[in-house]
C-alpha atoms as a PDB file:
ATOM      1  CA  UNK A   1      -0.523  -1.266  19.230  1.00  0.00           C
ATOM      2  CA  UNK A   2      -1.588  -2.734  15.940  1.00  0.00           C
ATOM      3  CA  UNK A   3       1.336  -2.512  13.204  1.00  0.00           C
ATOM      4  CA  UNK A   4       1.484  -3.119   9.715  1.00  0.00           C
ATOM      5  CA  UNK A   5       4.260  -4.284   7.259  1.00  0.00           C
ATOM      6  CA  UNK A   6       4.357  -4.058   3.339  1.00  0.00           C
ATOM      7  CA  UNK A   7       6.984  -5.499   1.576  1.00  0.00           C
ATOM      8  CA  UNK A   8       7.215  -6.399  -2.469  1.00  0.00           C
ATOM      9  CA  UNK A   9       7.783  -2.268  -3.695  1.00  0.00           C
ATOM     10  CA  UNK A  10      10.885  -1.659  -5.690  1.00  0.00           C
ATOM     11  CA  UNK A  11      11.104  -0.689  -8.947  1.00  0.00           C
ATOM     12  CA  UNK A  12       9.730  -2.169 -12.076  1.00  0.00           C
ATOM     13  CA  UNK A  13       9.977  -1.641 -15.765  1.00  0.00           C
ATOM     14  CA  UNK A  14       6.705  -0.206 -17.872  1.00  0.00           C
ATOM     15  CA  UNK A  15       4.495  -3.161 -18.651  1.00  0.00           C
ATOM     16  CA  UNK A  16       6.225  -5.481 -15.627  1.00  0.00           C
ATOM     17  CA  UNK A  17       4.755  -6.519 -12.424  1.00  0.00           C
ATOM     18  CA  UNK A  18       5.169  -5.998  -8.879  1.00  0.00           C
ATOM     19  CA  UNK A  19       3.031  -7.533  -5.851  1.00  0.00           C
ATOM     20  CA  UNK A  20       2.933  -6.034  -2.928  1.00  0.00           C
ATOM     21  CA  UNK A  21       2.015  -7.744   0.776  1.00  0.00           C
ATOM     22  CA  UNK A  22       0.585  -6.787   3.840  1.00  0.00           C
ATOM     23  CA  UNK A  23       0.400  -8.294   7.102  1.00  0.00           C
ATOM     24  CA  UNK A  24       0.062  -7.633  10.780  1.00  0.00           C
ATOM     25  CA  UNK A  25       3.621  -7.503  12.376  1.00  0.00           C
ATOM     26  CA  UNK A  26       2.622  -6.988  15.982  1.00  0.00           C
ATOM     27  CA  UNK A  27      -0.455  -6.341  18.090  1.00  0.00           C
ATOM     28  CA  UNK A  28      -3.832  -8.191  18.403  1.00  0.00           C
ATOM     29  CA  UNK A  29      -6.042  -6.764  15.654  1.00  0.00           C
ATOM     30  CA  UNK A  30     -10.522  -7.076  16.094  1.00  0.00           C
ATOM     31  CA  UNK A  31     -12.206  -8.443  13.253  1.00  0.00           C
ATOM     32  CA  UNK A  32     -10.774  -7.011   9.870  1.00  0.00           C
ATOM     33  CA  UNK A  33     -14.075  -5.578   8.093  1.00  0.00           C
ATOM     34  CA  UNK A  34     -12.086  -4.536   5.277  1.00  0.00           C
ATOM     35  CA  UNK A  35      -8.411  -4.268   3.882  1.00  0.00           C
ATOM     36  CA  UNK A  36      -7.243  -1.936   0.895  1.00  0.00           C
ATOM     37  CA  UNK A  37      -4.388  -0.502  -1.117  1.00  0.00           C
ATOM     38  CA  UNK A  38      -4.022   3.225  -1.016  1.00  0.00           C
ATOM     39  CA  UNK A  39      -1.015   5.453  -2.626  1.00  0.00           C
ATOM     40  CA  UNK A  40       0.051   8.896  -2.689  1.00  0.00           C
ATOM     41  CA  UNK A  41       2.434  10.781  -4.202  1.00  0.00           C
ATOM     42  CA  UNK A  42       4.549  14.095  -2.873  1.00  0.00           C
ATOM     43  CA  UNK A  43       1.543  16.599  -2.238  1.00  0.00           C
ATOM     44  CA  UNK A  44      -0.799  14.986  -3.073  1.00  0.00           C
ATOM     45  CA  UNK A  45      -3.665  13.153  -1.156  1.00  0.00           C
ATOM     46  CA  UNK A  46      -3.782  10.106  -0.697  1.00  0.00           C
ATOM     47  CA  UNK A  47      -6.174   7.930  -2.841  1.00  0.00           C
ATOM     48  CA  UNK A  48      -7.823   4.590  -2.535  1.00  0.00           C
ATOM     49  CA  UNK A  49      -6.143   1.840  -5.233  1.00  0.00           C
ATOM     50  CA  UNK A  50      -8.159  -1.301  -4.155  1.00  0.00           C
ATOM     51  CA  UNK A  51     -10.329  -2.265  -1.793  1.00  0.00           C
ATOM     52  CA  UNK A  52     -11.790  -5.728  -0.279  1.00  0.00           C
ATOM     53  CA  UNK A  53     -14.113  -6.408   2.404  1.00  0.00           C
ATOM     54  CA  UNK A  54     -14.224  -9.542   4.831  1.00  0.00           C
ATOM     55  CA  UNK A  55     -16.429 -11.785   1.854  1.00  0.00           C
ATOM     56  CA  UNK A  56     -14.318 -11.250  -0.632  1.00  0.00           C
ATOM     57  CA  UNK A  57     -16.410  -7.854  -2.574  1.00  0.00           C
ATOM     58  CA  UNK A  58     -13.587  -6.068  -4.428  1.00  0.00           C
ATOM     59  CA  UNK A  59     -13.641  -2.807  -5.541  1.00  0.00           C
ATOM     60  CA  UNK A  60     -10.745  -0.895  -7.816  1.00  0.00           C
ATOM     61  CA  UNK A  61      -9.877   2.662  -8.879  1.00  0.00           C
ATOM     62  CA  UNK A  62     -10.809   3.071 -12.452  1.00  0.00           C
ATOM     63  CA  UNK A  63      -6.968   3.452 -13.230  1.00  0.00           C
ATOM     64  CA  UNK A  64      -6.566   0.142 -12.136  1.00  0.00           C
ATOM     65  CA  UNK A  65      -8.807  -1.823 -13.276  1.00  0.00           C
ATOM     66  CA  UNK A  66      -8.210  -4.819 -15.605  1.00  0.00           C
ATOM     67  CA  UNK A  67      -4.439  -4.352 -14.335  1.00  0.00           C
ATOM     68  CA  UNK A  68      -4.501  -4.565 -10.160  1.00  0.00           C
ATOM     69  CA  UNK A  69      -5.919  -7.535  -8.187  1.00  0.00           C
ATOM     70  CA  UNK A  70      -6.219  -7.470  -4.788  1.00  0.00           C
ATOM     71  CA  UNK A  71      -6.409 -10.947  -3.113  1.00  0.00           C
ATOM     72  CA  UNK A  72      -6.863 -11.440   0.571  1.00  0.00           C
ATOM     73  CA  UNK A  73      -6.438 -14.254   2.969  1.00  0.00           C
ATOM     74  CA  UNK A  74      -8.406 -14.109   5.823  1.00  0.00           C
ATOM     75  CA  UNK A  75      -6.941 -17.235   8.150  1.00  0.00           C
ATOM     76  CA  UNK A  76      -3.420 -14.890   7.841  1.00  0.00           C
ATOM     77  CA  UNK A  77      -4.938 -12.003   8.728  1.00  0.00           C
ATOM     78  CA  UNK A  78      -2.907 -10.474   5.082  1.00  0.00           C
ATOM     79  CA  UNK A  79      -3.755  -8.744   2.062  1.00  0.00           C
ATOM     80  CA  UNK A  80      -1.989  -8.850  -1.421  1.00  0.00           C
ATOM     81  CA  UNK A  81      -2.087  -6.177  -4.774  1.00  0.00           C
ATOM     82  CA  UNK A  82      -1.007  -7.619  -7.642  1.00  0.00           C
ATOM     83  CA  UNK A  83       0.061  -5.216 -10.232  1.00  0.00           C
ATOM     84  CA  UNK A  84       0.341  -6.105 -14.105  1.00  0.00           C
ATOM     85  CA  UNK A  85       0.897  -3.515 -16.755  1.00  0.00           C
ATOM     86  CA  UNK A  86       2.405  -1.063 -14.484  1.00  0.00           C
ATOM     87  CA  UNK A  87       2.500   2.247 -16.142  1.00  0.00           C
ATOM     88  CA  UNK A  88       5.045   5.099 -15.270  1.00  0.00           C
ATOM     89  CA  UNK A  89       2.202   7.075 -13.361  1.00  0.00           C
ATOM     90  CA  UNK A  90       1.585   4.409 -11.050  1.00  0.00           C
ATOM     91  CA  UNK A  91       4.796   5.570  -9.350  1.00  0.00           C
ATOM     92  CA  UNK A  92       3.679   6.093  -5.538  1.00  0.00           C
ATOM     93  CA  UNK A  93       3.989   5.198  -1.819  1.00  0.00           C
ATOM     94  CA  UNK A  94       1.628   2.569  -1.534  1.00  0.00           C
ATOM     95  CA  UNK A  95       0.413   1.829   1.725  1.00  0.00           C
ATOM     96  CA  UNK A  96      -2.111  -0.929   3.053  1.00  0.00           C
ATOM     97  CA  UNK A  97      -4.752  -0.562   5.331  1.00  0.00           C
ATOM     98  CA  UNK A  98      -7.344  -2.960   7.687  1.00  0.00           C
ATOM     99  CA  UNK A  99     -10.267  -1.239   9.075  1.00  0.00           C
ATOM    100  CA  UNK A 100     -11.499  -3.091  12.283  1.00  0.00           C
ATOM    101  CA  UNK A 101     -14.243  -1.660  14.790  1.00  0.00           C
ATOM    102  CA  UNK A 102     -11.614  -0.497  16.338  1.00  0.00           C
ATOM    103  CA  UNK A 103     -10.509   2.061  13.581  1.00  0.00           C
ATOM    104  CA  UNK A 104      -8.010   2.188  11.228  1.00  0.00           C
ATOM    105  CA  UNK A 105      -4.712   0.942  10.930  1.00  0.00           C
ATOM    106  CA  UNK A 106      -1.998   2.261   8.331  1.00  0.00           C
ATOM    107  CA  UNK A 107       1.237   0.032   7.021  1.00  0.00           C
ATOM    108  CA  UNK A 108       4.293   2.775   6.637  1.00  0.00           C
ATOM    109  CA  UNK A 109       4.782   2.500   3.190  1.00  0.00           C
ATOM    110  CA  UNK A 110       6.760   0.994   0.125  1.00  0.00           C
ATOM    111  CA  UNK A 111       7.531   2.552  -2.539  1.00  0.00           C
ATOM    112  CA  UNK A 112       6.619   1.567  -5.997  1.00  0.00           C
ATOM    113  CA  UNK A 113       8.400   3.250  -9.227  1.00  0.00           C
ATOM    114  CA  UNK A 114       8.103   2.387 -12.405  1.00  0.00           C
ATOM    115  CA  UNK A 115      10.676   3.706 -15.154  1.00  0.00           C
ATOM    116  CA  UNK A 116      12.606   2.222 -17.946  1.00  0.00           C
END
């Protein structure tokens, strides 16, 4: 069974930063093909924040971009987001992802508010 772990959520002040981590905590995971950033709020679904594929092709919601970088180290098997300029509305549960040829594998969740 292929876990998951974020860590780096909290909360942060409009116009800090916060940078979140994933990495694999237990299980043997395939070859990663991609790994991404996803959040959702309380009823709402759950939408993509970054995403970056095995050679390094990173793509970003349009709310992001110019703010959110998503670096990813391959060797560790772990995936960053690193958010500058957070606005109040990025307030979510972010959760990471690695899709393998095996399927997909979810991180639980850390929360991320931002509020004066």
């Amino acid at each position: 069974q292929v876990q998951l772990v974020e860590s780096g959520g909290g909360l942060a002040q409009p116009g800090g930063s916060l940078r979140l981590s994933c990495a694999v905590a237990s299980g043997g995971v395939p070859s990663i093909n991609t790994m991404g950033w996803y959040r959702q709020a309380t009823g709402k679904q759950r939408e993509v924040v970054a995403v970056i594929t095995s050679s390094g092709m990173a793509n970003y919601a349009d709310s992001v971009k110019g703010r959110f970088t998503i670096p990813r180290d391959n060797a560790k098997n772990t995936v960053h987001v690193q958010m500058n300029n957070l606005k109040p509305e990025d307030t979510d549960v972010y959760y990471c992802a690695f899709t393998t040829v095996g399927g997909r594998y979810w991180g639980q969740g850390t929360q991320v508010t931002v509020s004066s």
